[in-house]
Protein backbone atom coordinates (compact mmCIF):
# COMPACT_ATOMS: atom_id res chain seq x y z
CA UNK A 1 -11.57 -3.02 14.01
CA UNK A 2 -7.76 -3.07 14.62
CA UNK A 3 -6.33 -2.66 18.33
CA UNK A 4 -5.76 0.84 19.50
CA UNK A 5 -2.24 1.86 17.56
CA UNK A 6 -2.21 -0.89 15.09
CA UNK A 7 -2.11 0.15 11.78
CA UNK A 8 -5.57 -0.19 9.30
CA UNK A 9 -4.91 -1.12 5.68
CA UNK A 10 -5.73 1.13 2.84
CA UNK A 11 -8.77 0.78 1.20
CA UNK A 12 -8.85 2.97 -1.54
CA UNK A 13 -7.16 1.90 -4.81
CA UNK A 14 -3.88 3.18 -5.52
CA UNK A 15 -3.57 6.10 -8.29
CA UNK A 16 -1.68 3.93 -10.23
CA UNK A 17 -4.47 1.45 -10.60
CA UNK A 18 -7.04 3.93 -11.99
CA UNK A 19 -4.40 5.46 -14.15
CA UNK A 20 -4.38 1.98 -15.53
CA UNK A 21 -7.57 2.19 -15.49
CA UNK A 22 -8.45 5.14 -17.39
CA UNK A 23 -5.93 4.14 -19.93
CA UNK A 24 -7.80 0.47 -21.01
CA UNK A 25 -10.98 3.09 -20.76
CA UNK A 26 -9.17 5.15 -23.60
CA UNK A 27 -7.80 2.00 -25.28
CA UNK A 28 -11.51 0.58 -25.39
CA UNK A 29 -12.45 4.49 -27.18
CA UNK A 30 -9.94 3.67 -29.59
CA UNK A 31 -11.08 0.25 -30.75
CA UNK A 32 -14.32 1.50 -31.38
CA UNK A 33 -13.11 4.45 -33.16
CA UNK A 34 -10.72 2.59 -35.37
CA UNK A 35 -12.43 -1.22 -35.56
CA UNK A 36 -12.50 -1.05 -39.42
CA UNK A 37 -8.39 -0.40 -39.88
CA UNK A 38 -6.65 -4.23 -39.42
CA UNK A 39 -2.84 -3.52 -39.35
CA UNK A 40 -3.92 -1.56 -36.09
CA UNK A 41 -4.66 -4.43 -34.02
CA UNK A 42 -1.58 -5.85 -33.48
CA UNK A 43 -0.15 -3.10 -31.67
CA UNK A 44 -3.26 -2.67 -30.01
CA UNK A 45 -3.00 -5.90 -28.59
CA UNK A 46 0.62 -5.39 -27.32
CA UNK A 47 -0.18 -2.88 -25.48
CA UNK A 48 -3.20 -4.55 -23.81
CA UNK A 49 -0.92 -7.40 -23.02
CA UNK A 50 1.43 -4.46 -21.00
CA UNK A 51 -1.64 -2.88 -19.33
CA UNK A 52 -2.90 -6.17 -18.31
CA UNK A 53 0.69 -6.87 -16.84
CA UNK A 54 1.07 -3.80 -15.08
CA UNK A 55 -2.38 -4.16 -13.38
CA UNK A 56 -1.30 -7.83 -12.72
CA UNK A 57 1.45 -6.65 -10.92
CA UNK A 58 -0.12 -3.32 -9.28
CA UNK A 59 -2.93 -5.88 -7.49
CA UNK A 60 -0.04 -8.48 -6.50
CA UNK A 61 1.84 -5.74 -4.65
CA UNK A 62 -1.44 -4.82 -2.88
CA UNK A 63 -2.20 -7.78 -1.96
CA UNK A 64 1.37 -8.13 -0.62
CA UNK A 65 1.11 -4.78 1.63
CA UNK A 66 -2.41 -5.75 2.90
CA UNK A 67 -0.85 -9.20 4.31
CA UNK A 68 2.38 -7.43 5.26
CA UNK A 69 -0.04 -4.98 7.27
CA UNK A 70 -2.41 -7.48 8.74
CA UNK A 71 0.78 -9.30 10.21
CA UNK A 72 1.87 -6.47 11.98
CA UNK A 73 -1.77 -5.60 13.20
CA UNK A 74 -1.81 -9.30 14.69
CA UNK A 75 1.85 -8.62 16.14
CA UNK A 76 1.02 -5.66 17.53
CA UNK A 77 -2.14 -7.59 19.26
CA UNK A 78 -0.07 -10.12 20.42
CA UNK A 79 2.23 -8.01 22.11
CA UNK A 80 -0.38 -5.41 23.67
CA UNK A 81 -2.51 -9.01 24.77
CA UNK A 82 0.63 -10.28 27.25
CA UNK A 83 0.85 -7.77 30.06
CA UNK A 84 4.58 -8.53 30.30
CA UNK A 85 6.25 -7.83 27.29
CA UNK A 86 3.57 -4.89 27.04
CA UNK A 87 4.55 -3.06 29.96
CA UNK A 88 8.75 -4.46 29.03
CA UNK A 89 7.77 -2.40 25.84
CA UNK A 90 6.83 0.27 27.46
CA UNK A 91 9.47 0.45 30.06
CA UNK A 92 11.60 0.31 26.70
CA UNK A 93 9.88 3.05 24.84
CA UNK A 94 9.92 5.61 27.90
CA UNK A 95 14.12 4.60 28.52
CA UNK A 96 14.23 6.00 24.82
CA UNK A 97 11.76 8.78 25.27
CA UNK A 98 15.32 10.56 27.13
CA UNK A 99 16.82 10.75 23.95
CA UNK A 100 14.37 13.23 22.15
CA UNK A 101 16.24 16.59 23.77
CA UNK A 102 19.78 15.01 22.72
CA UNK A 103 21.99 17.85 22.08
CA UNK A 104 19.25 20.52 22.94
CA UNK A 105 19.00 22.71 25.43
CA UNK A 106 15.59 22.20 27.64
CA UNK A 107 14.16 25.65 26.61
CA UNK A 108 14.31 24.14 22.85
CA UNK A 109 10.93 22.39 23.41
């Protein structure tokens, strides 16, 4: 379970990815409709080749958000684990916290 106010990563696959999906789903409908034409199967197979790429590249950017997520989960621990910098970060966050109402009157809220 990741520390309180660290990010989780998504689990759900990405729309893109069962787009892709779907469309290898229709591309398998079509090879069974059209198996006895042979001139068709060339372009069939280009287009697999550019499905199979895309989802190649679709899961290689997930994987790359997961780990990009999971670092900042474990920097986030790090920092909330040493009492120092935590409560530096706070002092930090609450010297910024003034700046919300800049150029607002205080009945704006």
């Amino acid at each position: 379970m990741p520390a309180k106010g660290a990010v989780a990563p998504h689990q759900a696959a990405p729309e893109e990815v069962q787009s892709t999906a779907q469309q290898l789903d229709t591309i398998a409908k079509w090879l069974k409709e059209h198996e006895h034409q042979e001139g068709a199967f060339a372009d069939l197979a280009a287009t697999i080749r550019l499905v199979s790429h895309r989802l190649s590249e679709l899961a290689r950017k997930e994987i790359e958000r997961q780990r990009y997520i999971a670092e900042v989960n474990r920097a986030y621990q790090a920092l909330r684990n040493d009492s120092e910098a935590w409560a530096a970060e706070l002092r930090e966050r609450g010297e910024w916290d003034c700046t919300l109402l800049d150029g607002l009157d205080s009945d704006a809220e």
